[in-house]
N, C-alpha and C. Protein backbone atom coordinates (compact mmCIF):
# COMPACT_ATOMS: atom_id res chain seq x y z
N UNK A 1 -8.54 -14.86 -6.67
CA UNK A 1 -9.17 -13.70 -6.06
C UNK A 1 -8.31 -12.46 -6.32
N UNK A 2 -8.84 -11.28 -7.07
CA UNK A 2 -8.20 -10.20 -6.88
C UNK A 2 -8.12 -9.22 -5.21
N UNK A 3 -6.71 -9.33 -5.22
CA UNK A 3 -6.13 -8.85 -3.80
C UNK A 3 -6.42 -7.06 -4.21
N UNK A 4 -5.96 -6.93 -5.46
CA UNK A 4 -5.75 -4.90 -5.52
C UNK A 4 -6.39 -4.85 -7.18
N UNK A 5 -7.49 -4.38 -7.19
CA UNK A 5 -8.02 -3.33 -8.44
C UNK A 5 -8.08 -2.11 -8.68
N UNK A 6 -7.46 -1.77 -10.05
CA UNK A 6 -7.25 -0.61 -10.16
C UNK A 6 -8.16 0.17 -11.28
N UNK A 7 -9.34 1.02 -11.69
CA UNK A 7 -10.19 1.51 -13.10
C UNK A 7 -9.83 2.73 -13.00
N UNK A 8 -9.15 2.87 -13.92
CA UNK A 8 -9.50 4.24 -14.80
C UNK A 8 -8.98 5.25 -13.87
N UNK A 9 -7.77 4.69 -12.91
CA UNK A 9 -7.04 5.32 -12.15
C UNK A 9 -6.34 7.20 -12.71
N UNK A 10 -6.86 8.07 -11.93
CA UNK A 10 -6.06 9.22 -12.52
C UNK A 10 -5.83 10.11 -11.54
N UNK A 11 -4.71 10.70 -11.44
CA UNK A 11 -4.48 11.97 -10.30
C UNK A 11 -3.64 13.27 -11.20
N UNK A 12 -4.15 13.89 -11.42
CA UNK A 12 -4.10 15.85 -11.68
C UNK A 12 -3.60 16.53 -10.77
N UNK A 13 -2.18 16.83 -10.90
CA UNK A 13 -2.09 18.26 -9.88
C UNK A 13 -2.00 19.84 -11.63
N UNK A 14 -3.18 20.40 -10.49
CA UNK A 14 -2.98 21.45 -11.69
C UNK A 14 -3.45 21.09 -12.91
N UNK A 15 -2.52 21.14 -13.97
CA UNK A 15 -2.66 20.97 -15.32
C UNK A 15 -2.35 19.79 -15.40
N UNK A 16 -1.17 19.07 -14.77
CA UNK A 16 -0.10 18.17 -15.40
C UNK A 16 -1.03 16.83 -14.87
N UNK A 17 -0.91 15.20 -14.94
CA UNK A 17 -1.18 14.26 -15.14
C UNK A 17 -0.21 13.30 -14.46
N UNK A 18 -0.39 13.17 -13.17
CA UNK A 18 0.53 12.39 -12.64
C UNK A 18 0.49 10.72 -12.58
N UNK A 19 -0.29 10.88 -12.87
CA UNK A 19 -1.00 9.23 -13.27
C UNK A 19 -2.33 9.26 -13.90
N UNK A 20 -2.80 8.57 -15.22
CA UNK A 20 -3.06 8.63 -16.45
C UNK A 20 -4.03 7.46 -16.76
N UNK A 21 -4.97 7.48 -16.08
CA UNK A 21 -6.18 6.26 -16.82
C UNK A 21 -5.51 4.70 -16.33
N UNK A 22 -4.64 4.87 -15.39
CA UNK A 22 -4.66 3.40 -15.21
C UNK A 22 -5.29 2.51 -15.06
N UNK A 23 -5.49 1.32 -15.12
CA UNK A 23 -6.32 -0.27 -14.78
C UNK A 23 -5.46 -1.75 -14.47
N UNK A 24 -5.34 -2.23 -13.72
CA UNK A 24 -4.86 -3.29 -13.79
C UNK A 24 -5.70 -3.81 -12.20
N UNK A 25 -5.27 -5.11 -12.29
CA UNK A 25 -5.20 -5.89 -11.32
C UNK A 25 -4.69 -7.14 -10.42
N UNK A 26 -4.34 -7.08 -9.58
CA UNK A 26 -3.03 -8.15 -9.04
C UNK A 26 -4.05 -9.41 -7.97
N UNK A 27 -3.47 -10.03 -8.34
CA UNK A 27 -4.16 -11.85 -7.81
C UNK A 27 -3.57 -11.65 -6.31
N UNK A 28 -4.69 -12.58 -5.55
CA UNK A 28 -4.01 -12.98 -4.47
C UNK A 28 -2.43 -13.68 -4.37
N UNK A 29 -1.79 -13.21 -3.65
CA UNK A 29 -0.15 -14.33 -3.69
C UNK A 29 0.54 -13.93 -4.42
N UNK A 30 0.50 -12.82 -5.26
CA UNK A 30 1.69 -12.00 -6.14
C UNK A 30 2.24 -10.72 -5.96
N UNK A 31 3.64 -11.01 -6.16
CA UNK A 31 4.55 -9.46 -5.83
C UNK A 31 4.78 -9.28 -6.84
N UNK A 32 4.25 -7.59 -6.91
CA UNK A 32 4.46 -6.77 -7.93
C UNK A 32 5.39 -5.39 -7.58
N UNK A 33 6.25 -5.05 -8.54
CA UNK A 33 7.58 -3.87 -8.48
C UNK A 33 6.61 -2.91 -9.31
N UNK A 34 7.10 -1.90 -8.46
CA UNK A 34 6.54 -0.42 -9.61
C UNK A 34 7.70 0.25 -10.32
N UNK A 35 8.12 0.03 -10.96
CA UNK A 35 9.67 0.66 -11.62
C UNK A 35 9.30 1.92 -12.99
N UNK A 36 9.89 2.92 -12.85
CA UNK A 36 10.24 4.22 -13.73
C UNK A 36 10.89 4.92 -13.28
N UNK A 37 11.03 6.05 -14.31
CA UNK A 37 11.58 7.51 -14.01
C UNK A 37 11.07 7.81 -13.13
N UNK A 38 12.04 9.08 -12.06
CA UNK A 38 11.77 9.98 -11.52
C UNK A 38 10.92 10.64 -12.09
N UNK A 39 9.25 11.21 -11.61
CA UNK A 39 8.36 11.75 -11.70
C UNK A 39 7.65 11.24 -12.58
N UNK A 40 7.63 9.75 -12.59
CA UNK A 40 6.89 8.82 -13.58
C UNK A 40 5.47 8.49 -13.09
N UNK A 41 5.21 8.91 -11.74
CA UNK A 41 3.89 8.59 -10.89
C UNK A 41 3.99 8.07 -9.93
N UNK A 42 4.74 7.16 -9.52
CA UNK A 42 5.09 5.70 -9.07
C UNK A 42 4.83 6.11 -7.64
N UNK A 43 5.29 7.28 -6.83
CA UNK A 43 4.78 6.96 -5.84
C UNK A 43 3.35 7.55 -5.77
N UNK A 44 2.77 8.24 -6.16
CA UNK A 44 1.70 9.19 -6.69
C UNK A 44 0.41 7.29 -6.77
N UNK A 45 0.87 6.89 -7.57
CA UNK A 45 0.09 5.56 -7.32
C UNK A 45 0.22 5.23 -6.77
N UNK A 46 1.37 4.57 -5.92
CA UNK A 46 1.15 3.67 -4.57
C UNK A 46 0.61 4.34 -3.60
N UNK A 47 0.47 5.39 -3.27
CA UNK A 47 -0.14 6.37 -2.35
C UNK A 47 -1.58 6.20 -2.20
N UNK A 48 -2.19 6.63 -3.95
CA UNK A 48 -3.72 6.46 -3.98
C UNK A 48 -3.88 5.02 -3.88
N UNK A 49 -3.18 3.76 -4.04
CA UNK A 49 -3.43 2.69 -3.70
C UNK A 49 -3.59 2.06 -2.24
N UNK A 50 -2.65 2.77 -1.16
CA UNK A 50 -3.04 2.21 -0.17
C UNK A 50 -3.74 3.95 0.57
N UNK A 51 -4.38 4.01 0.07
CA UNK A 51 -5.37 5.48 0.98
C UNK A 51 -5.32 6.51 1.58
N UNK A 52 -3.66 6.83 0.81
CA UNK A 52 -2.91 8.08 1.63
C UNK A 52 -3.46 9.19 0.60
N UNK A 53 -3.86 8.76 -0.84
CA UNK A 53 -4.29 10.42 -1.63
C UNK A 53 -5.28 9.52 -2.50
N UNK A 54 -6.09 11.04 -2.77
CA UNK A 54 -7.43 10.38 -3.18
C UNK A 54 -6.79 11.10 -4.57
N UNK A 55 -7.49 10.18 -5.39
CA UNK A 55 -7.75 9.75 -6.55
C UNK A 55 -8.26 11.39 -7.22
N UNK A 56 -8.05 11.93 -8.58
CA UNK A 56 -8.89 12.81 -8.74
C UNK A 56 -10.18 11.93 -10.09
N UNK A 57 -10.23 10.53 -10.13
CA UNK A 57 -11.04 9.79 -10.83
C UNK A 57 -10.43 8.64 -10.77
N UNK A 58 -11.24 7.30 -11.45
CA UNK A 58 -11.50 5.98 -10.88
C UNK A 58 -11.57 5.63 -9.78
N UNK A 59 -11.10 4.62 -9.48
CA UNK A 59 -11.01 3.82 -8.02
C UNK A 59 -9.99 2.33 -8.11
N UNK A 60 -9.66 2.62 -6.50
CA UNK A 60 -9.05 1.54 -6.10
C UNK A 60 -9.72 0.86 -5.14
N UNK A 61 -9.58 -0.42 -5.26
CA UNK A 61 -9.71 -1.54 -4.72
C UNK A 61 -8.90 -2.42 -3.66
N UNK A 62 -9.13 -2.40 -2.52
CA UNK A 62 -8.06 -3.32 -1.99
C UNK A 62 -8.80 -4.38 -1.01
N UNK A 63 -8.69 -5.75 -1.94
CA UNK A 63 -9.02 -6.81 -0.88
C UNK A 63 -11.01 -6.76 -1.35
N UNK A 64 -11.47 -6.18 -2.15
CA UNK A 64 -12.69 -5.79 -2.03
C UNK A 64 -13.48 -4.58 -1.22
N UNK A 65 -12.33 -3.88 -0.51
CA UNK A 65 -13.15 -2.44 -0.13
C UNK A 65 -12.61 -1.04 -1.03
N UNK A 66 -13.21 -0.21 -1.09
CA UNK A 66 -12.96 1.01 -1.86
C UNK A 66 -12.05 1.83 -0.93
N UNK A 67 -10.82 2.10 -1.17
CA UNK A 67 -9.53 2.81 -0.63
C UNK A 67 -10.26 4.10 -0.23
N UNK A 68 -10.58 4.97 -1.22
CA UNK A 68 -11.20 6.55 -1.28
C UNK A 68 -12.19 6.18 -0.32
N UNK A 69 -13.53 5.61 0.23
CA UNK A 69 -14.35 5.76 0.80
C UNK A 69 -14.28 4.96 2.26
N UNK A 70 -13.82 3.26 2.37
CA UNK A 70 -13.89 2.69 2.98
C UNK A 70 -12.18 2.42 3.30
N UNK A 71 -11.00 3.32 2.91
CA UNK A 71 -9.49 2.81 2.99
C UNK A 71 -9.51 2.46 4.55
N UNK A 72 -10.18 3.13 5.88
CA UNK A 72 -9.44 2.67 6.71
C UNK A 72 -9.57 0.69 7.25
N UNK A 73 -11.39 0.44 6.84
CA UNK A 73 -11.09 -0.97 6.89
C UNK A 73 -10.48 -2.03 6.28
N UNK A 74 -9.30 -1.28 5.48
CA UNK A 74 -8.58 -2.29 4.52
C UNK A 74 -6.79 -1.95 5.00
N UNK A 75 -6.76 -1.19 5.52
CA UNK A 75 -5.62 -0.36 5.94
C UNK A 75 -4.58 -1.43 6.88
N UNK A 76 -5.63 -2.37 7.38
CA UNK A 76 -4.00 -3.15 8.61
C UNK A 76 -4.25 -4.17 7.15
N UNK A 77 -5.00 -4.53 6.49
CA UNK A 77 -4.81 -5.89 6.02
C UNK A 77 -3.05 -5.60 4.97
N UNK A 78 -2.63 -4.31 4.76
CA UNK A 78 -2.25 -3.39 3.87
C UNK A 78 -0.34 -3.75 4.27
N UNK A 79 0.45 -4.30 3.46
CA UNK A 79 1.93 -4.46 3.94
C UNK A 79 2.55 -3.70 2.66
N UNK A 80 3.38 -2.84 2.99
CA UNK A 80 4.04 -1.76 1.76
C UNK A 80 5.74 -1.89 1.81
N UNK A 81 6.45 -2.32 1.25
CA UNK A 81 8.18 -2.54 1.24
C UNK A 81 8.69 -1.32 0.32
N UNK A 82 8.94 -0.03 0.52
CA UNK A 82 9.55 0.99 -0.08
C UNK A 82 10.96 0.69 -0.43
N UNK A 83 11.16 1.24 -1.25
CA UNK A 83 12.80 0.86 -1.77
C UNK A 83 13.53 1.55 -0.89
N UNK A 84 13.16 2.79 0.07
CA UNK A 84 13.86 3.37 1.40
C UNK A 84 13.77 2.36 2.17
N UNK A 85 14.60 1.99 3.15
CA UNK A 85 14.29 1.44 4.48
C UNK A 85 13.93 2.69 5.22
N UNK A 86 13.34 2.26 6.44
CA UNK A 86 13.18 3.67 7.43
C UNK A 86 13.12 3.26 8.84
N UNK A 87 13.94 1.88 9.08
CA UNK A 87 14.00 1.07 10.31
C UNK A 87 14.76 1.44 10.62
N UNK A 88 15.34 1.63 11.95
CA UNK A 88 16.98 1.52 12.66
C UNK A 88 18.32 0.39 12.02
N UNK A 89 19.00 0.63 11.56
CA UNK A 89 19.69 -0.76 10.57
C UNK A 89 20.21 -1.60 12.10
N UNK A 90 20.70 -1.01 12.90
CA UNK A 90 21.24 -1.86 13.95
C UNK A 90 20.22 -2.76 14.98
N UNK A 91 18.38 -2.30 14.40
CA UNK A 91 17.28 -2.99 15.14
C UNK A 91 17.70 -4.80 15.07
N UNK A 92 17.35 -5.06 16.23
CA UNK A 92 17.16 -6.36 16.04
C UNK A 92 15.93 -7.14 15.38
N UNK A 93 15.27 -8.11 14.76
CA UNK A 93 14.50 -8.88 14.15
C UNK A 93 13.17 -8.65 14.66
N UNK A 94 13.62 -9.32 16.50
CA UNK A 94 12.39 -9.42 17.51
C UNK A 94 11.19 -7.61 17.78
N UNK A 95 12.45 -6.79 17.51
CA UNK A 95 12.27 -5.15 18.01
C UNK A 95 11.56 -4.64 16.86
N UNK A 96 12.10 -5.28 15.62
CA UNK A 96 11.16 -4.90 14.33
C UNK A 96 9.41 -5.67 14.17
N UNK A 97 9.19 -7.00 14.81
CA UNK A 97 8.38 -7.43 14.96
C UNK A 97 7.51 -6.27 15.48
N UNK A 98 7.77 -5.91 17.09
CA UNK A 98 7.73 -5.72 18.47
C UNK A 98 6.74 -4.50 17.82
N UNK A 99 7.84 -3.75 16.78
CA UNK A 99 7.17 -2.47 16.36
C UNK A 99 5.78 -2.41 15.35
N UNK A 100 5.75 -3.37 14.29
CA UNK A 100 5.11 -3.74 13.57
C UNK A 100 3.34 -3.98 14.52
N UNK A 101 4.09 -5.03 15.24
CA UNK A 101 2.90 -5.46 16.47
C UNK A 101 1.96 -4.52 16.86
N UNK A 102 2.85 -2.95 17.45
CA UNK A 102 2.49 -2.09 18.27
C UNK A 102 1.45 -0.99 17.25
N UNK A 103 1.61 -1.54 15.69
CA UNK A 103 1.13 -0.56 14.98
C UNK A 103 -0.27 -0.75 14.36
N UNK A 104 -0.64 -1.73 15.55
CA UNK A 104 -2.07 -2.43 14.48
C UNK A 104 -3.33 -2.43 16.13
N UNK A 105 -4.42 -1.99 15.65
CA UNK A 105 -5.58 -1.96 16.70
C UNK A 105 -5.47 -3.39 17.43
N UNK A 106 -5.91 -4.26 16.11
CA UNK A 106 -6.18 -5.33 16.83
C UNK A 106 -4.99 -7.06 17.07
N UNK A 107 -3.94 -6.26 16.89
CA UNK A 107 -2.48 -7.35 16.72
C UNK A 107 -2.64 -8.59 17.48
N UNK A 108 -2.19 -9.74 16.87
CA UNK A 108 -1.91 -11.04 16.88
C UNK A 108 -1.29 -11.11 18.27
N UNK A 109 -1.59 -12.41 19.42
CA UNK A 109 -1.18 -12.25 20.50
C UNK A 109 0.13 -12.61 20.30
N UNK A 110 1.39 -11.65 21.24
CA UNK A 110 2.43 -11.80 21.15
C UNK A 110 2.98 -13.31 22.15
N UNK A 111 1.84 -14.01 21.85
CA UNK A 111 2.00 -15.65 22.63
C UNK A 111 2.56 -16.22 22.16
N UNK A 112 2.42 -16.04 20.72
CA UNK A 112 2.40 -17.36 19.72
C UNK A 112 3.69 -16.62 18.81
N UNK A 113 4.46 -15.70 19.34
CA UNK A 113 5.78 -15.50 18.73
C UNK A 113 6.64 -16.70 18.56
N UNK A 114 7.47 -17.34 17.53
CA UNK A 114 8.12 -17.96 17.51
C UNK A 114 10.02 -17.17 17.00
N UNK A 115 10.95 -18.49 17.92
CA UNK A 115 11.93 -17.86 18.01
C UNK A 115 12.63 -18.16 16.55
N UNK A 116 13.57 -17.20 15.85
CA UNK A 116 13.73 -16.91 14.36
C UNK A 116 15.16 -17.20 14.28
């Protein structure tokens, strides 16, 4: 099952071409790295991939809904690992859960926490 599709992906600021006719697509159960230069696109795509900037042509796909039109019902299914951290480093495990938990409409009952 494709988890993320990408056609004919492109975003324009101005003149310049910040991302360029892309296409690909990633399977359920696989981690994928975005690696380049500074001002290579990279975050410019991950952005239009999970529904923070629209596209100025193609489309993305996530899970089977359209990011640009339908991104917010695909949005909790959505987990993003930035090469920044932006947690407290001294958080504990449970507090990072705790937060994660607090960030979703419909979150998993905190019943069935198990101890780590």
């Amino acid at each position: 099952m494709e988890a993320i599709r990408l056609r004919n992906l492109t975003k324009t600021y101005a003149q310049r071409k910040a991302v360029d006719d892309i296409s690909f697509s990633i399977t359920s159960g696989k981690i994928v790295g975005v690696v380049g230069a500074n001002g290579a696109g990279k975050t410019t795509l991950l952005e239009m991939m999970m529904g923070l900037r629209k596209p100025t042509s193609g489309t993305v796909e996530l899970l089977g809904v359209d990011m640009v039109r339908e991104g917010g019902k695909a949005k909790e299914k959505l987990g993003v690992l930035l090469q920044e951290q932006c947690i407290y480093k001294k958080a504990k495990v449970i507090e990072v859960i705790h937060f994660f938990h607090d960030l979703y409409v419909n979150p998993l009952d905190r019943s069935e926490e198990r101890r780590v």
